[in-house]
PDB file of N, CA and C in Angstrom:
ATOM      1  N   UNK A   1      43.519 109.843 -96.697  1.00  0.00           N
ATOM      2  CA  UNK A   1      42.244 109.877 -96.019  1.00  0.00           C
ATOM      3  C   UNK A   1      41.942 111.322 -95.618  1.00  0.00           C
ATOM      4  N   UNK A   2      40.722 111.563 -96.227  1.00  0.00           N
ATOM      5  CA  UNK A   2      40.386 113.261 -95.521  1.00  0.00           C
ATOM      6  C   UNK A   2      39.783 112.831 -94.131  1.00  0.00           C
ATOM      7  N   UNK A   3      39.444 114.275 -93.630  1.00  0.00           N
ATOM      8  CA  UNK A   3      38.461 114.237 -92.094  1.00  0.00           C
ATOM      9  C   UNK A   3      38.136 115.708 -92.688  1.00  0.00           C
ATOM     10  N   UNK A   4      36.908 115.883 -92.037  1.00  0.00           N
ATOM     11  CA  UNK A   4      35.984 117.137 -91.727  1.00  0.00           C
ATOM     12  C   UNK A   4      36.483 117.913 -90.486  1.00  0.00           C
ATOM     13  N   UNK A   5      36.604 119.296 -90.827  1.00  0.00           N
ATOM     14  CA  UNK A   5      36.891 120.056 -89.489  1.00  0.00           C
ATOM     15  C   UNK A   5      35.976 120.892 -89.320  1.00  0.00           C
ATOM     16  N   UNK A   6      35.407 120.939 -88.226  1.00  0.00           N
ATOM     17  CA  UNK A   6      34.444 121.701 -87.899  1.00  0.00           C
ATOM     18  C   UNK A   6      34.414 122.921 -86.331  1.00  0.00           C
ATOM     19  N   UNK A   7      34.478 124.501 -86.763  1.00  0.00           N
ATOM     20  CA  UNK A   7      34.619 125.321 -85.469  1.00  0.00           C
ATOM     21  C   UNK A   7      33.819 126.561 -85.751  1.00  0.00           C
ATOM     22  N   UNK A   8      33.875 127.102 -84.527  1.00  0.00           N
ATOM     23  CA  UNK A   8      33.026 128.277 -84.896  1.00  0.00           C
ATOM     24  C   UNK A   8      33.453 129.256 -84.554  1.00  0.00           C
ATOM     25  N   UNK A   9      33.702 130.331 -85.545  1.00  0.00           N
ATOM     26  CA  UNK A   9      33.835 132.028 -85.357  1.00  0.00           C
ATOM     27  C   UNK A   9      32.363 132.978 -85.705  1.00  0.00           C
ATOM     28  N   UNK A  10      33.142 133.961 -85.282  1.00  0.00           N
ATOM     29  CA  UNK A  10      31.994 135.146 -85.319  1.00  0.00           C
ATOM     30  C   UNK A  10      31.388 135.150 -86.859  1.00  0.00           C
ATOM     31  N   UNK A  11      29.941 135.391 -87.125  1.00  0.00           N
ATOM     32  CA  UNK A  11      29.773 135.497 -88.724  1.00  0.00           C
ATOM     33  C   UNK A  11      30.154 136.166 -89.141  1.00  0.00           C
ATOM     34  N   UNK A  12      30.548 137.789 -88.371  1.00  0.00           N
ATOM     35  CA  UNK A  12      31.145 138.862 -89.260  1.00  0.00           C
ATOM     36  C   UNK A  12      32.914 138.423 -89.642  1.00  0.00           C
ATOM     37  N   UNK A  13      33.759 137.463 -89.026  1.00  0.00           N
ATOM     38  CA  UNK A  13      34.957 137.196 -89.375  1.00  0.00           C
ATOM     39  C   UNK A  13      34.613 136.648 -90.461  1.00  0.00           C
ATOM     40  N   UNK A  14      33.687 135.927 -90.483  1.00  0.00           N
ATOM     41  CA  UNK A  14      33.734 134.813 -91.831  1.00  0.00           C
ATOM     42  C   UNK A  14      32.905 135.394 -92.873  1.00  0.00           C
ATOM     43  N   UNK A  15      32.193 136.380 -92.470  1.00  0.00           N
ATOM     44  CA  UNK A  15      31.673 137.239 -93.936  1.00  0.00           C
ATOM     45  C   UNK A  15      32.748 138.079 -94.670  1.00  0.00           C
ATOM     46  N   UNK A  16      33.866 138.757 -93.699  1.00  0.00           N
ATOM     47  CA  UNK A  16      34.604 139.592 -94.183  1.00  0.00           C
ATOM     48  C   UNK A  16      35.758 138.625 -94.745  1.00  0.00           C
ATOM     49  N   UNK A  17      35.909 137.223 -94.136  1.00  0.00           N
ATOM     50  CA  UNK A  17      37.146 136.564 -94.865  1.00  0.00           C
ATOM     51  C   UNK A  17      37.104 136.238 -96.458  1.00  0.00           C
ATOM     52  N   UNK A  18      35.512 135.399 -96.307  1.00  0.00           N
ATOM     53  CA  UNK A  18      35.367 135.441 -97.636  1.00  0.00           C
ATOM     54  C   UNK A  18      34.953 136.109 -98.282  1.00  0.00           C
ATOM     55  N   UNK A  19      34.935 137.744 -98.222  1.00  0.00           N
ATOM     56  CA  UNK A  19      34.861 138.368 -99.130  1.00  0.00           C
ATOM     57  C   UNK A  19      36.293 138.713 -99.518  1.00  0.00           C
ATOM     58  N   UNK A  20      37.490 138.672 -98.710  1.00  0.00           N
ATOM     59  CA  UNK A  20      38.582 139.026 -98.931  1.00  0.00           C
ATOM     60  C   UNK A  20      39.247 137.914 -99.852  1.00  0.00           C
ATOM     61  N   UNK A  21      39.116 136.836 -99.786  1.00  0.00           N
ATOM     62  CA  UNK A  21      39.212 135.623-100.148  1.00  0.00           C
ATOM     63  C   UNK A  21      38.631 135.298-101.837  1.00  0.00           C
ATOM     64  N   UNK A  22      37.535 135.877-101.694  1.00  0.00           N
ATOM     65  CA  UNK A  22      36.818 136.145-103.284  1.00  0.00           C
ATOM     66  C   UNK A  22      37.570 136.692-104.082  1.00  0.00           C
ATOM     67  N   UNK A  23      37.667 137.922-103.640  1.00  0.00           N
ATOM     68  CA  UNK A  23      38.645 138.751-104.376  1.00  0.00           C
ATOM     69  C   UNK A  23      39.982 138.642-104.908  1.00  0.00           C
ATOM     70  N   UNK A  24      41.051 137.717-104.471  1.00  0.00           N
ATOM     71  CA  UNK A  24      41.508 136.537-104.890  1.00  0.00           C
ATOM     72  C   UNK A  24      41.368 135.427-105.342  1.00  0.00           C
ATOM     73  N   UNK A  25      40.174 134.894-105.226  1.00  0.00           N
ATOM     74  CA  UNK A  25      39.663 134.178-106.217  1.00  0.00           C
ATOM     75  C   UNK A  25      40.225 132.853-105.720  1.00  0.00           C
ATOM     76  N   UNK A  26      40.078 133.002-104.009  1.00  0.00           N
ATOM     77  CA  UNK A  26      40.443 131.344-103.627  1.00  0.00           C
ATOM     78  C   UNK A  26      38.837 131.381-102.512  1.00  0.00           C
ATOM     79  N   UNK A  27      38.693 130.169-102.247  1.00  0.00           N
ATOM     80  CA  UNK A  27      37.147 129.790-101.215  1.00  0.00           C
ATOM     81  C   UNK A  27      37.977 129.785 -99.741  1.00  0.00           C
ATOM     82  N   UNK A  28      36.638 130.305 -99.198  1.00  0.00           N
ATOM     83  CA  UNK A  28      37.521 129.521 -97.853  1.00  0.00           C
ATOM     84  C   UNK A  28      38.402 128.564 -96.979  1.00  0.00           C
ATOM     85  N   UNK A  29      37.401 127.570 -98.147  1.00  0.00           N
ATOM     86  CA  UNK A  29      38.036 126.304 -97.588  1.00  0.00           C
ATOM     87  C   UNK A  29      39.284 125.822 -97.867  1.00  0.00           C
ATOM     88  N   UNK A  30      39.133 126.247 -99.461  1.00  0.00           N
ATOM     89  CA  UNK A  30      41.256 126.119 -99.711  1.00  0.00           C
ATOM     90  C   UNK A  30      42.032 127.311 -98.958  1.00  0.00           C
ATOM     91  N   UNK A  31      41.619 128.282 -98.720  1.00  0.00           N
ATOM     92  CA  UNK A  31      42.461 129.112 -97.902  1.00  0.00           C
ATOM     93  C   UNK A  31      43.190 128.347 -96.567  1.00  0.00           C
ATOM     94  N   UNK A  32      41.787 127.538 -96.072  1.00  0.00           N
ATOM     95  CA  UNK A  32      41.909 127.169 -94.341  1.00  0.00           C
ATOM     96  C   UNK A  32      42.963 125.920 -94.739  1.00  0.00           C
ATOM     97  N   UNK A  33      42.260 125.247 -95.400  1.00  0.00           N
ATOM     98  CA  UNK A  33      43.410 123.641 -95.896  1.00  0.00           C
ATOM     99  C   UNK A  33      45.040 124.465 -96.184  1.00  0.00           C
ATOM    100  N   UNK A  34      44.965 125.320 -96.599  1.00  0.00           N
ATOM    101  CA  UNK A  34      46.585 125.815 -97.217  1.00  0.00           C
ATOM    102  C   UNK A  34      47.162 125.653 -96.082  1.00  0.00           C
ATOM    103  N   UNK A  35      45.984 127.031 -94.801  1.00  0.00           N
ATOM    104  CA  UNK A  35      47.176 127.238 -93.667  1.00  0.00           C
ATOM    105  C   UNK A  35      47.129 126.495 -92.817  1.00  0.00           C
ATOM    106  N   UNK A  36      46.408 125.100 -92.790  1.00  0.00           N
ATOM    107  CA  UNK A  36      46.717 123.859 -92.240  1.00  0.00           C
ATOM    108  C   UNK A  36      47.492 122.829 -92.350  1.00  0.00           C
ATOM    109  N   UNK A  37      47.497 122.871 -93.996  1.00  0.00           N
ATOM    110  CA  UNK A  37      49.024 122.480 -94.596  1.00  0.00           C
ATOM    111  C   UNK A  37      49.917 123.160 -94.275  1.00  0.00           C
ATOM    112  N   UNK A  38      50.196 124.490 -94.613  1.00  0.00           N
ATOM    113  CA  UNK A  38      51.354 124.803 -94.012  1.00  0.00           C
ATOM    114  C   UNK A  38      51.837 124.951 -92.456  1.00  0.00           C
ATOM    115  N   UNK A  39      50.825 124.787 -91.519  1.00  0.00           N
ATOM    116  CA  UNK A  39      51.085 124.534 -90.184  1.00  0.00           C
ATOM    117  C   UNK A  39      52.088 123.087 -89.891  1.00  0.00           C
ATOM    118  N   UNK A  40      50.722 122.423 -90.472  1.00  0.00           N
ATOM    119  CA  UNK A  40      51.239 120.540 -90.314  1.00  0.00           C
ATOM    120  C   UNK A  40      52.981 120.617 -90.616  1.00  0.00           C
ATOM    121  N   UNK A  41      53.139 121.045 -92.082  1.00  0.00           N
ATOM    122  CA  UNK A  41      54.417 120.924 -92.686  1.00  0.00           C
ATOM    123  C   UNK A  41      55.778 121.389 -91.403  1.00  0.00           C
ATOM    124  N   UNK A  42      55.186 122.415 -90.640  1.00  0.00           N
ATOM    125  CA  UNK A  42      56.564 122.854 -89.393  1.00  0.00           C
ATOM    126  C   UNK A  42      56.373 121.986 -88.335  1.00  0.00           C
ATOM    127  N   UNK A  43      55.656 120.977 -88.563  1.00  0.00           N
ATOM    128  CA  UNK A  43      55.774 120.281 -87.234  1.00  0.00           C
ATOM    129  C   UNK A  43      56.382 118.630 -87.807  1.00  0.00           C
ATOM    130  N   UNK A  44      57.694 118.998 -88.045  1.00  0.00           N
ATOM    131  CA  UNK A  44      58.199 117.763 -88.253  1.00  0.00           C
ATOM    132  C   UNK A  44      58.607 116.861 -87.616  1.00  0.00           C
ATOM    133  N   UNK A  45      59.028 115.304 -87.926  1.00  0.00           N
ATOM    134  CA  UNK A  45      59.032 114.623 -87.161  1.00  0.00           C
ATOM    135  C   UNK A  45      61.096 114.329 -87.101  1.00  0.00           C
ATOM    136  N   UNK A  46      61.465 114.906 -85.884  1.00  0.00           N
ATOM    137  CA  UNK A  46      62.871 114.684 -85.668  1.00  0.00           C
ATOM    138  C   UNK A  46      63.581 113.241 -85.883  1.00  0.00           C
ATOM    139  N   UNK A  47      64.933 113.465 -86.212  1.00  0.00           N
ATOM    140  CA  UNK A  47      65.624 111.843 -86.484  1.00  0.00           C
ATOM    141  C   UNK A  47      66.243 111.824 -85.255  1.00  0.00           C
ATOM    142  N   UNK A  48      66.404 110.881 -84.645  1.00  0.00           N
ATOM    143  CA  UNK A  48      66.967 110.000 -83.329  1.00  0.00           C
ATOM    144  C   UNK A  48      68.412 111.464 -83.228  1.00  0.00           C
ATOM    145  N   UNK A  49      69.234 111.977 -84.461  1.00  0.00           N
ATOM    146  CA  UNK A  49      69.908 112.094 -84.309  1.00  0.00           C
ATOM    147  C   UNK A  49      69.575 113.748 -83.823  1.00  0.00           C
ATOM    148  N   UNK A  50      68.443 114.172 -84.231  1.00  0.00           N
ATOM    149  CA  UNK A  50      68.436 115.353 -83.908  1.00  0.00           C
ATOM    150  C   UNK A  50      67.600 115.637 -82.423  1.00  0.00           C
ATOM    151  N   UNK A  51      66.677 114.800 -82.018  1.00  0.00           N
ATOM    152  CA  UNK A  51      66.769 114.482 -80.567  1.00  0.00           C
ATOM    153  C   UNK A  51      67.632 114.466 -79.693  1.00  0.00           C
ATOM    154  N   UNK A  52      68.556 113.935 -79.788  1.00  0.00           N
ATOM    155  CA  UNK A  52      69.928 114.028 -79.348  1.00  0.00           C
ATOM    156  C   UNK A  52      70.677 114.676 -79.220  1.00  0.00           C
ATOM    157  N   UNK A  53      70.725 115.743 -79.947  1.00  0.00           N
ATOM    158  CA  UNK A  53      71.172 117.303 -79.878  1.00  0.00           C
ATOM    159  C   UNK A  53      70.007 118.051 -79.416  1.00  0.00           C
ATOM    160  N   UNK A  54      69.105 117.919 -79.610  1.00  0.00           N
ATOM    161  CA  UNK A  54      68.026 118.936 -79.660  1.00  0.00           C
ATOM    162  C   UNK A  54      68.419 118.335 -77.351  1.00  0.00           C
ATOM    163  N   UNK A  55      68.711 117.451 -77.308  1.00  0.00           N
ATOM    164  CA  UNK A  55      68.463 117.413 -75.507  1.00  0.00           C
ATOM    165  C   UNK A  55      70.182 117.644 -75.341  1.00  0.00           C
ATOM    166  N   UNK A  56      71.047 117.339 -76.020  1.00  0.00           N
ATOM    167  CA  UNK A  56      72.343 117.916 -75.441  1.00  0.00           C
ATOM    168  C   UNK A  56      72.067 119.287 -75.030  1.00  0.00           C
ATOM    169  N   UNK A  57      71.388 119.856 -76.170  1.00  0.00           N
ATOM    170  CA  UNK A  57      71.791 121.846 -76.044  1.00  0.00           C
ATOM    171  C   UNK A  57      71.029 121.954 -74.605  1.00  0.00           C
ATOM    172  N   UNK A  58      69.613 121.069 -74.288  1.00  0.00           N
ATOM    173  CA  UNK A  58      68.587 121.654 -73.304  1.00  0.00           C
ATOM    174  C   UNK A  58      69.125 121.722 -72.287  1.00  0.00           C
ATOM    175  N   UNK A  59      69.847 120.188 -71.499  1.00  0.00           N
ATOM    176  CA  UNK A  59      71.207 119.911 -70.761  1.00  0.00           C
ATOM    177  C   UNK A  59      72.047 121.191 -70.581  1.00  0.00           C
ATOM    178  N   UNK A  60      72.810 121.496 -71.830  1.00  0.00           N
ATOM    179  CA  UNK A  60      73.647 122.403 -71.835  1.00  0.00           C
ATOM    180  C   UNK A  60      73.009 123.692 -70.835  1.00  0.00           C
ATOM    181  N   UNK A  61      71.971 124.419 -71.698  1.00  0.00           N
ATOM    182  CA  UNK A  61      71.466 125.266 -71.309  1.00  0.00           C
ATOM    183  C   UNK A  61      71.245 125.481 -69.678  1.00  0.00           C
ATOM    184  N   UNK A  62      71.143 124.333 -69.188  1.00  0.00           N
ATOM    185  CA  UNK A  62      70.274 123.696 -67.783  1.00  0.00           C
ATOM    186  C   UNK A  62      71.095 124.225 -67.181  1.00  0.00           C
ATOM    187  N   UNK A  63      72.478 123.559 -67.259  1.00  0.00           N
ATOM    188  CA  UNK A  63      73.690 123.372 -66.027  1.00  0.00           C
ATOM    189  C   UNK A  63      74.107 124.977 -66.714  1.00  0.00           C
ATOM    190  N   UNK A  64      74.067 125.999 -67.604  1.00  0.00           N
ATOM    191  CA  UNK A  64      74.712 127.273 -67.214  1.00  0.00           C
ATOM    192  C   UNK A  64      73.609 127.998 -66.556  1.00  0.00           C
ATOM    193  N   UNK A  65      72.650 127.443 -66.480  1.00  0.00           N
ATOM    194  CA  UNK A  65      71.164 128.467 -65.833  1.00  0.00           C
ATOM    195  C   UNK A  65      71.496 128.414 -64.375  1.00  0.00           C
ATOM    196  N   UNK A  66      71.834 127.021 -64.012  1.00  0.00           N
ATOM    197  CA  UNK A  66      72.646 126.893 -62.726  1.00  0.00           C
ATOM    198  C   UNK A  66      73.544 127.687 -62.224  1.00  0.00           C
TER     199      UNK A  66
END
Protein backbone atom coordinates (compact mmCIF):
# COMPACT_ATOMS: atom_id res chain seq x y z
CA UNK A 1 0.00 0.00 0.00
CA UNK A 2 1.49 3.48 -0.92
CA UNK A 3 0.53 6.88 1.05
CA UNK A 4 1.30 10.42 -0.20
CA UNK A 5 3.74 12.57 1.75
CA UNK A 6 3.32 15.89 1.77
CA UNK A 7 5.85 19.02 3.45
CA UNK A 8 7.15 22.10 2.78
CA UNK A 9 10.67 23.59 2.20
CA UNK A 10 12.04 26.69 0.92
CA UNK A 11 11.62 26.84 -3.13
CA UNK A 12 15.18 27.69 -3.46
CA UNK A 13 16.12 24.11 -1.56
CA UNK A 14 13.95 22.40 -3.92
CA UNK A 15 15.03 24.27 -7.07
CA UNK A 16 18.65 23.61 -6.28
CA UNK A 17 17.88 19.81 -5.26
CA UNK A 18 16.44 19.07 -8.34
CA UNK A 19 18.72 20.48 -10.31
CA UNK A 20 21.39 18.49 -8.52
CA UNK A 21 19.28 15.49 -8.79
CA UNK A 22 18.85 15.98 -12.72
CA UNK A 23 22.17 15.83 -13.21
CA UNK A 24 22.19 12.37 -12.02
CA UNK A 25 19.48 11.60 -13.68
CA UNK A 26 17.24 10.56 -10.64
CA UNK A 27 13.65 12.91 -9.82
CA UNK A 28 13.06 14.02 -6.67
CA UNK A 29 10.78 11.88 -5.73
CA UNK A 30 12.90 8.67 -6.07
CA UNK A 31 15.65 10.46 -4.37
CA UNK A 32 13.16 11.28 -1.22
CA UNK A 33 11.53 7.48 -1.37
CA UNK A 34 15.35 6.07 -1.38
CA UNK A 35 16.19 8.12 1.78
CA UNK A 36 13.00 7.06 3.32
CA UNK A 37 13.68 3.64 2.52
CA UNK A 38 16.78 3.74 3.77
CA UNK A 39 15.73 5.48 7.03
CA UNK A 40 12.69 2.94 7.58
CA UNK A 41 15.28 -0.01 6.91
CA UNK A 42 17.48 1.19 10.50
CA UNK A 43 14.61 1.16 12.40
CA UNK A 44 14.22 -2.41 13.00
CA UNK A 45 12.04 -4.34 14.80
CA UNK A 46 14.08 -6.19 17.87
CA UNK A 47 13.59 -10.08 18.84
CA UNK A 48 12.37 -10.65 22.49
CA UNK A 49 15.92 -11.80 22.68
CA UNK A 50 17.56 -8.70 21.88
CA UNK A 51 15.30 -6.60 24.16
CA UNK A 52 16.58 -8.42 26.75
CA UNK A 53 19.99 -7.54 26.38
CA UNK A 54 19.40 -4.38 24.88
CA UNK A 55 17.72 -3.70 28.94
CA UNK A 56 20.38 -5.95 30.71
CA UNK A 57 23.27 -3.52 29.35
CA UNK A 58 20.75 -0.27 30.30
CA UNK A 59 20.46 -1.90 33.99
CA UNK A 60 24.05 -2.52 33.81
CA UNK A 61 24.94 0.87 32.84
CA UNK A 62 22.37 2.32 35.61
CA UNK A 63 23.81 0.64 38.77
CA UNK A 64 27.70 1.75 37.63
CA UNK A 65 26.32 5.44 37.03
CA UNK A 66 25.39 4.92 40.66
Amino acid sequence: METRVQFRIESETKKMAKQALEKKGISLSDALRAFLDKLAATEKVMTKEETWLKEQIEETFSRVDK
